[in-house]
C-alpha atoms as a PDB file:
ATOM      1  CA  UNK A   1     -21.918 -40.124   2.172  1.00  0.00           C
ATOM      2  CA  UNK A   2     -23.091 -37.489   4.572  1.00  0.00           C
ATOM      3  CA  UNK A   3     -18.959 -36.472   5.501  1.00  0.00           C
ATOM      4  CA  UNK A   4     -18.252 -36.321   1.662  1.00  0.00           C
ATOM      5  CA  UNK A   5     -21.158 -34.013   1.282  1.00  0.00           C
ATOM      6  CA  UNK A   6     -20.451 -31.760   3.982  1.00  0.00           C
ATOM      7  CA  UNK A   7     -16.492 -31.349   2.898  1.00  0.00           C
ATOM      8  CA  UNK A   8     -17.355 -30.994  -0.823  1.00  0.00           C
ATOM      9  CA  UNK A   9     -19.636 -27.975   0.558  1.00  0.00           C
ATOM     10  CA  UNK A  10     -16.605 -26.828   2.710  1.00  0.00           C
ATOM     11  CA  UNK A  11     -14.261 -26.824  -0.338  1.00  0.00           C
ATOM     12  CA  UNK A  12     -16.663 -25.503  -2.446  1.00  0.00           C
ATOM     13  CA  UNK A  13     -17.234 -21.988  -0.352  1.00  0.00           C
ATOM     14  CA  UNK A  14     -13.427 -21.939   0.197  1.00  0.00           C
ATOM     15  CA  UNK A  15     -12.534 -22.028  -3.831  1.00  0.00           C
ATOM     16  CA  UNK A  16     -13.760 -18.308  -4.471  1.00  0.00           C
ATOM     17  CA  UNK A  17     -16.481 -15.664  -3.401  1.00  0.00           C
ATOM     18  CA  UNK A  18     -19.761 -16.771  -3.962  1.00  0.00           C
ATOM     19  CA  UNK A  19     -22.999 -14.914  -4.644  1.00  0.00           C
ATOM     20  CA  UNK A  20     -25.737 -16.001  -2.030  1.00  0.00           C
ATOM     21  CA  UNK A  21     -27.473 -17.134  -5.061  1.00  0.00           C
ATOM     22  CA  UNK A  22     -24.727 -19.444  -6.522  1.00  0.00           C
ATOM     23  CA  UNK A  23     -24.583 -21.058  -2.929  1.00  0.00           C
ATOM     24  CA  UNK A  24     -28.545 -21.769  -2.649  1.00  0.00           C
ATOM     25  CA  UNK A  25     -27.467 -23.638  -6.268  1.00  0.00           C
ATOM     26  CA  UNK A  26     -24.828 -25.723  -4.909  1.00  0.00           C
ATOM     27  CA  UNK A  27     -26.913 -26.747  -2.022  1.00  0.00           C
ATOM     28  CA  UNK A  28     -30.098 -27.499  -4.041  1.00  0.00           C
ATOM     29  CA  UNK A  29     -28.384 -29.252  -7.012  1.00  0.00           C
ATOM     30  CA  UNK A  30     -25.286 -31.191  -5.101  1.00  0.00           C
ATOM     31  CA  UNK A  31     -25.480 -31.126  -1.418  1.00  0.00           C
ATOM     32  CA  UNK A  32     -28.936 -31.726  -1.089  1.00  0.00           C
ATOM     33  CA  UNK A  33     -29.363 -33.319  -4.211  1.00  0.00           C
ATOM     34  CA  UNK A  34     -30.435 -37.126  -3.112  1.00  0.00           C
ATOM     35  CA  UNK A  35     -33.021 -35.259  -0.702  1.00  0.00           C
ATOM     36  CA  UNK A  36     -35.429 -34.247  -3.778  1.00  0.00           C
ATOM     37  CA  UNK A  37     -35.212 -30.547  -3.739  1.00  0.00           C
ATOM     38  CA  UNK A  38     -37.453 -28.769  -5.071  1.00  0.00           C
ATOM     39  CA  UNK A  39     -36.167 -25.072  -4.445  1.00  0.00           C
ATOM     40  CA  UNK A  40     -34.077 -23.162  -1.445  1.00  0.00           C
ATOM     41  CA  UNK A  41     -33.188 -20.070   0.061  1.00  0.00           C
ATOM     42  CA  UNK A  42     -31.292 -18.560   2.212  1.00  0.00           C
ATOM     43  CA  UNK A  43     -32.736 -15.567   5.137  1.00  0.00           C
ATOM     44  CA  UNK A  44     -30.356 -13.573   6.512  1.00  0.00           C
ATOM     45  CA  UNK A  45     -31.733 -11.617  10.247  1.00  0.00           C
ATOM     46  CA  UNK A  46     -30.871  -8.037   9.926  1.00  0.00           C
ATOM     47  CA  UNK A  47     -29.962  -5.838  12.646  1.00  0.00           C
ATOM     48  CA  UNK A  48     -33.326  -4.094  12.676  1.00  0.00           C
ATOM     49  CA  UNK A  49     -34.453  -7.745  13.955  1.00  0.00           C
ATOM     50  CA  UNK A  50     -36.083  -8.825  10.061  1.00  0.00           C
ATOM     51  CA  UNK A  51     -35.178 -12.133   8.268  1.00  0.00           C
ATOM     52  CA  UNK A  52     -34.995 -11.620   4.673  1.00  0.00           C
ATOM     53  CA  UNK A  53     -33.877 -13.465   1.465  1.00  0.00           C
ATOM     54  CA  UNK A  54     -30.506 -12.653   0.451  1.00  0.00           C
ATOM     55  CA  UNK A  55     -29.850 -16.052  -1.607  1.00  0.00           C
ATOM     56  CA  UNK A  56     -32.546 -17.936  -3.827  1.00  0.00           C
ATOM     57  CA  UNK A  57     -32.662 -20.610  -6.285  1.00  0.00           C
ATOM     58  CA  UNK A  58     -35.445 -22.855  -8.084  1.00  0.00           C
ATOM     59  CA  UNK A  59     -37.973 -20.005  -7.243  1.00  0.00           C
ATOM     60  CA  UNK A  60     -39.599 -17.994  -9.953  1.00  0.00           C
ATOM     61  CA  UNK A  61     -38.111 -14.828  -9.539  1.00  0.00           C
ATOM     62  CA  UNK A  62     -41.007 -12.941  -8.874  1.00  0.00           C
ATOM     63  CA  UNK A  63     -41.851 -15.116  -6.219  1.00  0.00           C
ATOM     64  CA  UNK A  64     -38.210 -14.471  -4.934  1.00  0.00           C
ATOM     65  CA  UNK A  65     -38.478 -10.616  -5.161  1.00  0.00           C
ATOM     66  CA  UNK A  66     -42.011 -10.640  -3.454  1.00  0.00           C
ATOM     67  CA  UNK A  67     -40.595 -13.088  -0.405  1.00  0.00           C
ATOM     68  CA  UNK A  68     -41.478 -10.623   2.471  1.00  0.00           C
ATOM     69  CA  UNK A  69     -39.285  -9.988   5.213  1.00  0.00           C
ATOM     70  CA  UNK A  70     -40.126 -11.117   8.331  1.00  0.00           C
ATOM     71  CA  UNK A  71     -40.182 -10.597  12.285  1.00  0.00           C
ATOM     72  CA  UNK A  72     -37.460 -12.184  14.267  1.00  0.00           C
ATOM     73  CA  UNK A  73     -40.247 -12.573  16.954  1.00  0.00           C
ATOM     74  CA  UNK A  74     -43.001 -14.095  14.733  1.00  0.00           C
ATOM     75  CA  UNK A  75     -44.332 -17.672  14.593  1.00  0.00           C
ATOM     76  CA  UNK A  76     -42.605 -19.181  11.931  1.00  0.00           C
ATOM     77  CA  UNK A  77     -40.648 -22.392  10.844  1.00  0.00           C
ATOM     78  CA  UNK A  78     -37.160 -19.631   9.693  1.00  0.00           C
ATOM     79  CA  UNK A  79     -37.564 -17.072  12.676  1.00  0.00           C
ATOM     80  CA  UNK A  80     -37.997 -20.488  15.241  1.00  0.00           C
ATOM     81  CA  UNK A  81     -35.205 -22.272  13.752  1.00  0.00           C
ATOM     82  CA  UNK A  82     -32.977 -18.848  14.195  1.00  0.00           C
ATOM     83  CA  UNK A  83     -34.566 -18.215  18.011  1.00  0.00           C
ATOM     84  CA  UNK A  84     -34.169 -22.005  19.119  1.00  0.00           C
ATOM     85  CA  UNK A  85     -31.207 -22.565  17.177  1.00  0.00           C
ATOM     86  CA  UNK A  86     -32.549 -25.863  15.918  1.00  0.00           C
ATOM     87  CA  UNK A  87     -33.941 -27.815  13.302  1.00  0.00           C
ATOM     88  CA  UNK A  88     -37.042 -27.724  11.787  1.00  0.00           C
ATOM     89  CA  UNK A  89     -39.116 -30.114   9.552  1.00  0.00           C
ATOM     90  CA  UNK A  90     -42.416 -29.577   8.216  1.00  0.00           C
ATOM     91  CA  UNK A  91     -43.955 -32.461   6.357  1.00  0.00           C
ATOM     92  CA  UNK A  92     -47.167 -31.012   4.440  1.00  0.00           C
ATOM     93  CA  UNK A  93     -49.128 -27.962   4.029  1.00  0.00           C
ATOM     94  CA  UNK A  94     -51.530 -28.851   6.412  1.00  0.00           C
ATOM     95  CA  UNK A  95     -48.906 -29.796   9.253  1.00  0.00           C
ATOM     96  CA  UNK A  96     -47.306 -26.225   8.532  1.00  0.00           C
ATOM     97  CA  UNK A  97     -50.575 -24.291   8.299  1.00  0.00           C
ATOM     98  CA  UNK A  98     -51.831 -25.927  11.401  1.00  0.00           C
ATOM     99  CA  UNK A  99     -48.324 -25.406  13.374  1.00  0.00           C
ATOM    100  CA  UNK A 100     -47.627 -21.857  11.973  1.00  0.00           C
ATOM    101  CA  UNK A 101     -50.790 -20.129  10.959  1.00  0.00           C
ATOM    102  CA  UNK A 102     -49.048 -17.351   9.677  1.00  0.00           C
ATOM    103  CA  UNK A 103     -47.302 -18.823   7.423  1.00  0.00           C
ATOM    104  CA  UNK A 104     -49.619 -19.598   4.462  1.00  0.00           C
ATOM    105  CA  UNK A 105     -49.046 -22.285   2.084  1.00  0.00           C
ATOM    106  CA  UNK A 106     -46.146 -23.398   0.000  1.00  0.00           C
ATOM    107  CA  UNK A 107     -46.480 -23.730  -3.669  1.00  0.00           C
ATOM    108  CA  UNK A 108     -47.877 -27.063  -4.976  1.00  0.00           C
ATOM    109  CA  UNK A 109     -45.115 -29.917  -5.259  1.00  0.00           C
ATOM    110  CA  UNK A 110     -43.963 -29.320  -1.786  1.00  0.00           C
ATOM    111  CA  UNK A 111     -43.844 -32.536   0.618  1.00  0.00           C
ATOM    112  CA  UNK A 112     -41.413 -31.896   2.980  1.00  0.00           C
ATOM    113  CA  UNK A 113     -39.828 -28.275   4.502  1.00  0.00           C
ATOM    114  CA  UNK A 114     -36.359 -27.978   6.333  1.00  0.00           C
ATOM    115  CA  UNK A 115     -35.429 -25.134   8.065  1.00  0.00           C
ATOM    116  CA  UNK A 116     -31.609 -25.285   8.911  1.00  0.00           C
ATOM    117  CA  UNK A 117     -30.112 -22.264  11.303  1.00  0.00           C
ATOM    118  CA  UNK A 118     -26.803 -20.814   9.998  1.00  0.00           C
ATOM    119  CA  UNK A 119     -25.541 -18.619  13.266  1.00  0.00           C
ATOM    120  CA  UNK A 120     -24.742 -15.599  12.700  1.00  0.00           C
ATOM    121  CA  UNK A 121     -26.364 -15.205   9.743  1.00  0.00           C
ATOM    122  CA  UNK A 122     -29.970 -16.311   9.956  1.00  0.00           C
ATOM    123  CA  UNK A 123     -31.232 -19.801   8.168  1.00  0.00           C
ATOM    124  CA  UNK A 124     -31.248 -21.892   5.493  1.00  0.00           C
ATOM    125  CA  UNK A 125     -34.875 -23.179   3.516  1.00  0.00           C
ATOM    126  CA  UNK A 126     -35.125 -25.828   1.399  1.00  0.00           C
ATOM    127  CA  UNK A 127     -38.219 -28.028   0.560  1.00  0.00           C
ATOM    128  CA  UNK A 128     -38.791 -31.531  -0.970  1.00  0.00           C
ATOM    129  CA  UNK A 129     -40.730 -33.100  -3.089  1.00  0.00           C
ATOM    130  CA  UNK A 130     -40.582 -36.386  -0.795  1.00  0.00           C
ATOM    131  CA  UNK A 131     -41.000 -37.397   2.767  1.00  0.00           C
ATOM    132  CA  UNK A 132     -37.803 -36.286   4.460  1.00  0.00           C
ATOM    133  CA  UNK A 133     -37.345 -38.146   7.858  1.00  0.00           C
ATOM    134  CA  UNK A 134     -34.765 -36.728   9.943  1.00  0.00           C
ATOM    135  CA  UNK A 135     -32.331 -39.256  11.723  1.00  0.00           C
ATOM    136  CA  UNK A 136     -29.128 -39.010  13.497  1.00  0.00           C
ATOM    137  CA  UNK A 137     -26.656 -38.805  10.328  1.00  0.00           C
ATOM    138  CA  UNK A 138     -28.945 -36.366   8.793  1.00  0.00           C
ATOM    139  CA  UNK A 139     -29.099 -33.947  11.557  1.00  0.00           C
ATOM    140  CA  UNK A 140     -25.236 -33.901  11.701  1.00  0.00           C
ATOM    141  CA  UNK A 141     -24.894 -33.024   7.729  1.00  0.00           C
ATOM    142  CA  UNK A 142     -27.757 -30.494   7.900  1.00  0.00           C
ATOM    143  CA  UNK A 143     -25.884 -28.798  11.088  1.00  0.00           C
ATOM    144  CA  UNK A 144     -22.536 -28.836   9.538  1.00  0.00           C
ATOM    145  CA  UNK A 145     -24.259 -27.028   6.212  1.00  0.00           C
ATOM    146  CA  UNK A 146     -25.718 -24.228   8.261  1.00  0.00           C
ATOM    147  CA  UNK A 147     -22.613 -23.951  10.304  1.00  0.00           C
ATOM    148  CA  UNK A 148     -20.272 -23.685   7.106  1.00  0.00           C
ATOM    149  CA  UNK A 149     -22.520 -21.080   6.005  1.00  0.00           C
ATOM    150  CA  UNK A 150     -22.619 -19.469   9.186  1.00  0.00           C
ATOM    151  CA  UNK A 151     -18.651 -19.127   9.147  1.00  0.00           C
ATOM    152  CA  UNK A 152     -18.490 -18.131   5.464  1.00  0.00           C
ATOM    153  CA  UNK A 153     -20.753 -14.925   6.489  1.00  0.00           C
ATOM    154  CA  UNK A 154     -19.193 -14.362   9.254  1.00  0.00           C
ATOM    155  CA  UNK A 155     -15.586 -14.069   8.039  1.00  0.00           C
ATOM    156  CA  UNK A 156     -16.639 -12.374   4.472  1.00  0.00           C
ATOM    157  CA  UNK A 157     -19.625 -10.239   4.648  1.00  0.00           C
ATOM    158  CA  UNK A 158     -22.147 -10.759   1.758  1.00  0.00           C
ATOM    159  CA  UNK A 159     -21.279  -6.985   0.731  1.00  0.00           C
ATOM    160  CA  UNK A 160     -17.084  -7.895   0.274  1.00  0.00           C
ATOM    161  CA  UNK A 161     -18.711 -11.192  -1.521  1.00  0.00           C
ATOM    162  CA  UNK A 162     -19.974  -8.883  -4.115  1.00  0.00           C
ATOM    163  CA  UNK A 163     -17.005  -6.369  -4.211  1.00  0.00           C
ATOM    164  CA  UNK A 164     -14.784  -9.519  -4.097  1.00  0.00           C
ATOM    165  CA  UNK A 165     -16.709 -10.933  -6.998  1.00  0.00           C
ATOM    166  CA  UNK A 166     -16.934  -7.796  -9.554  1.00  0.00           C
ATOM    167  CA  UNK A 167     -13.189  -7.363  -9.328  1.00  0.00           C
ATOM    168  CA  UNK A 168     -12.659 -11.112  -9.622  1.00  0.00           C
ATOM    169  CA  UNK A 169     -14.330 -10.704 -13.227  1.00  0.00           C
ATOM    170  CA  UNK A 170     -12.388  -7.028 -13.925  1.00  0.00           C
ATOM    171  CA  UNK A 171      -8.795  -8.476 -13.245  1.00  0.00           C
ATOM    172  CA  UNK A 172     -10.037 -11.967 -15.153  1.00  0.00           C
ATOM    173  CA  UNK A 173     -11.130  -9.953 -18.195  1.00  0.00           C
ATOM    174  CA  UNK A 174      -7.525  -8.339 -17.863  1.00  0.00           C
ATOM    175  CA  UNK A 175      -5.797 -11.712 -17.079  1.00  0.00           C
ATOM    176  CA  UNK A 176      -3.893 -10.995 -14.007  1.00  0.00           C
ATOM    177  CA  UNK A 177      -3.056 -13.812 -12.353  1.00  0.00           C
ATOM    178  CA  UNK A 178      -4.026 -12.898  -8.711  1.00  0.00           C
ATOM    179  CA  UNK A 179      -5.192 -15.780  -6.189  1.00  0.00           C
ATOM    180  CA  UNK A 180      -8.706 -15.626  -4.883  1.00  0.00           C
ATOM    181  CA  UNK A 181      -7.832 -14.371  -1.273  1.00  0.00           C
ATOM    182  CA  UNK A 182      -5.930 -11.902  -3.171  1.00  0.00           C
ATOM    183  CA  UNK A 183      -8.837 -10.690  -5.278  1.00  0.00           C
ATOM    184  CA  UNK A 184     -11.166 -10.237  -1.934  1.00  0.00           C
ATOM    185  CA  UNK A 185      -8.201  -7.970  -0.528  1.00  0.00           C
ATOM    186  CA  UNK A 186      -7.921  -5.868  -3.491  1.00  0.00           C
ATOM    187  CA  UNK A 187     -11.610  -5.375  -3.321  1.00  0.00           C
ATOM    188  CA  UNK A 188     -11.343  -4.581   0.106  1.00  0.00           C
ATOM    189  CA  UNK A 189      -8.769  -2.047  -0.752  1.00  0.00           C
ATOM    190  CA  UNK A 190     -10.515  -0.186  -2.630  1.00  0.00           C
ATOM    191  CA  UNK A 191     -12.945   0.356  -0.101  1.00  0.00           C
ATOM    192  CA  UNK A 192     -10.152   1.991   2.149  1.00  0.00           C
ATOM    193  CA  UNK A 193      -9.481  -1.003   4.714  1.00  0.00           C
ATOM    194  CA  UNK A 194      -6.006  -0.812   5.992  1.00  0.00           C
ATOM    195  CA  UNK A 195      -3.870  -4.131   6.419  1.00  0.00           C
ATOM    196  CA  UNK A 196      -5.043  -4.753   9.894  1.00  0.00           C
ATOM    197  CA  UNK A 197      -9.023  -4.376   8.896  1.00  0.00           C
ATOM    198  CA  UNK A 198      -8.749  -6.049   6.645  1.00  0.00           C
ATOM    199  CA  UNK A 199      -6.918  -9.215   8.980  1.00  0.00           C
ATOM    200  CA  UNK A 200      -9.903  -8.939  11.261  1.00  0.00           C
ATOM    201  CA  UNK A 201     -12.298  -9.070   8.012  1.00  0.00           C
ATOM    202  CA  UNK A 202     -11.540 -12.418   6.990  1.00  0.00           C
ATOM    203  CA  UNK A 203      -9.572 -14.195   9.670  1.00  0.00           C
ATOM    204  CA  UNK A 204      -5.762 -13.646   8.792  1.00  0.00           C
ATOM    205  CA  UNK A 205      -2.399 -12.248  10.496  1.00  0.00           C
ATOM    206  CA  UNK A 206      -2.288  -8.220   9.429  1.00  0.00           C
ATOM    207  CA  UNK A 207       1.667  -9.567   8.697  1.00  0.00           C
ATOM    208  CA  UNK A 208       0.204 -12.003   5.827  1.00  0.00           C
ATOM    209  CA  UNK A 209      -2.369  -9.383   4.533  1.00  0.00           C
ATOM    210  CA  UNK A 210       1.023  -6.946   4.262  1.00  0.00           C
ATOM    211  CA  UNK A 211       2.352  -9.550   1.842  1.00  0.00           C
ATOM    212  CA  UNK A 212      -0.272  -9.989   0.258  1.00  0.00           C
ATOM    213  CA  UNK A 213      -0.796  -6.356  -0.389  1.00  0.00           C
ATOM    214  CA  UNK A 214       2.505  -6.178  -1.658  1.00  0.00           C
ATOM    215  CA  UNK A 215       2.070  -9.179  -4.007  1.00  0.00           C
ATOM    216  CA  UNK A 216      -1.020  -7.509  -5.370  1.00  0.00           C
ATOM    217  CA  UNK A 217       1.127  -4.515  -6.250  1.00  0.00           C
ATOM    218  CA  UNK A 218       3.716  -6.877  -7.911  1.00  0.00           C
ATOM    219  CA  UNK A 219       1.829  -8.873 -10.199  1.00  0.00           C
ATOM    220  CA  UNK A 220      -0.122  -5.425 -11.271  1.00  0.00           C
ATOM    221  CA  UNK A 221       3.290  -4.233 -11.739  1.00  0.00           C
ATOM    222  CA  UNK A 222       2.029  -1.102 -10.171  1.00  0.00           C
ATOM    223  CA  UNK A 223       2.918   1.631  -6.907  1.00  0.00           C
ATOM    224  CA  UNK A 224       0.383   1.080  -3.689  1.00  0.00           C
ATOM    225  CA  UNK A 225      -0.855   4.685  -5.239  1.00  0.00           C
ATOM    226  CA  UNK A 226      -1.132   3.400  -8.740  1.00  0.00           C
ATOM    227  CA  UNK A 227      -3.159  -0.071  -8.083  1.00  0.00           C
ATOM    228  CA  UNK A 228      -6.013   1.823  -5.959  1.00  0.00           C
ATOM    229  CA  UNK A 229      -6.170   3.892  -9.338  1.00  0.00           C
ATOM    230  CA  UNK A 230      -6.010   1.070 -11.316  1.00  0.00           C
ATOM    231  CA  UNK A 231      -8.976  -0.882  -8.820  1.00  0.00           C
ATOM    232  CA  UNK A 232     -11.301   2.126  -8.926  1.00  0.00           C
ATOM    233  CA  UNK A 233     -11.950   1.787 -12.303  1.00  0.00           C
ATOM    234  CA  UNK A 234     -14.588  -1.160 -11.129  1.00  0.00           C
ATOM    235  CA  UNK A 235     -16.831   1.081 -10.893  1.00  0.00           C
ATOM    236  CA  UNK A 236     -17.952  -0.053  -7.367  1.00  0.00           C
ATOM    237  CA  UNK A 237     -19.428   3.383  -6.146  1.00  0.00           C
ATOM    238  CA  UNK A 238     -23.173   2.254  -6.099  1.00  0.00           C
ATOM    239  CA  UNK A 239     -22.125  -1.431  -3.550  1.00  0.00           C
ATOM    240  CA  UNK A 240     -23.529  -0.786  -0.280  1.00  0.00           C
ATOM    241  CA  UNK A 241     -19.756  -1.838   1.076  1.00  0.00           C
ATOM    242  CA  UNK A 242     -18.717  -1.115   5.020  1.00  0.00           C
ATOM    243  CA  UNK A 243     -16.828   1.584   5.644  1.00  0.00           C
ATOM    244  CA  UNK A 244     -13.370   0.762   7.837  1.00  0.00           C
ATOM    245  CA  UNK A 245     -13.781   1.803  11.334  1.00  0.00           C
ATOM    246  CA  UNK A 246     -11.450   4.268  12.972  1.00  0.00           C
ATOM    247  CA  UNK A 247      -9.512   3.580  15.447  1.00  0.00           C
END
């Protein structure tokens, strides 16, 4: 049950780009979904040393929006499972007030709270509304979750996810029939990545990403001049997207 669950989690983040929160869904409603959940998120640590939300669902959404960030360095269930690298389970409110002080208290409904670390990109939360007792099979799903995650972030950064995702719907709404990798390298286009950039992006030889480019440009029946025309119409200014590093 567990390996089924991990590689229907594996092919899910491979179909497409995902939104943060679409993945928090998946995880809540089929991953997780003989654990009880009650609600998840998922904290990203920033490079000013903060973990964050980034990915929510089954939280009211001002709840969501009011999540404060928090220390790396703090006493916490998400910043000790991202420090330690490890699992943690908190059973009750008064096992995680008396263990983290400062904390606070979940919302009413809460039993059980697993933190799962997802290196590099911070944690996974999740909380039940039963008892959940860790064992061995358990610990290896719940480590292969945060893992997947981890290597989704890593190779597509949640800012291409969104680029990758807006033109996804553009070029749907137009019906051309581009593959999915294909969609998160014309969004990466756009954004001025050249074919090697783009191979160190998300994992593939720059000699593939040249076909690929070149496909693109076929199936828009369009020049290399023409399509970044054509892709700039997403209107993608506002994304807070990397810039390509010079070399």
């Amino acid at each position: 049950m567990e390996i089924q669950k991990i590689s229907e989690f594996s092919n899910y983040l491979a179909s497409s780009p995902k939104s943060y929160n679409a993945i928090t869904q998946f995880m809540v409603m089929n991953t997780f979904k003989d654990y009880h959940l009650l609600n998840g998120l998922i904290m990203e640590l920033t490079e000013e040393g903060l973990v964050c939300p980034i990915g929510g669902f089954g939280w009211p959404q001002a709840v969501f929006e009011s999540t404060p960030d928090f220390p790396i360095n703090g006493n916490l269930p998400l910043t000790n499972a991202i420090r330690n690298n490890q699992i943690i389970v908190i059973q009750n409110n008064a096992a995680l007030i008396l263990q983290y002080p400062e904390s606070g208290s979940l919302p009413d409904g809460w039993v059980s709270g697993i933190v799962i670390p997802a290196y590099p990109i911070g944690a996974i939360f999740v909380s039940s509304s039963e008892l959940f007792e860790i064992n061995h099979e358990k610990e290896i799903m719940v480590t292969a979750i945060g893992s997947l995650l981890g290597l989704y972030a890593s190779r597509l950064p949640s800012e291409l996810i969104e680029v990758a995702i807006k033109v996804k719907e553009k070029i749907k709404l137009e019906q051309v029939p581009l593959t999915e990798r294909q969609l998160v390298i014309a969004g990466m286009l756009e954004r001025g990545f050249s074919n090697s950039q783009i191979g160190l992006e998300i994992g593939y030889s720059e000699s593939l990403i040249r076909q690929e480019t070149v496909s693109i440009y076929k199936k828009l029946n369009v020049t290399g001049r023409e399509a970044m025309k054509l892709i700039r119409t997403l209107n993608l200014e506002n994304l807070k997207t990397p810039e390509p590093q010079t070399v």
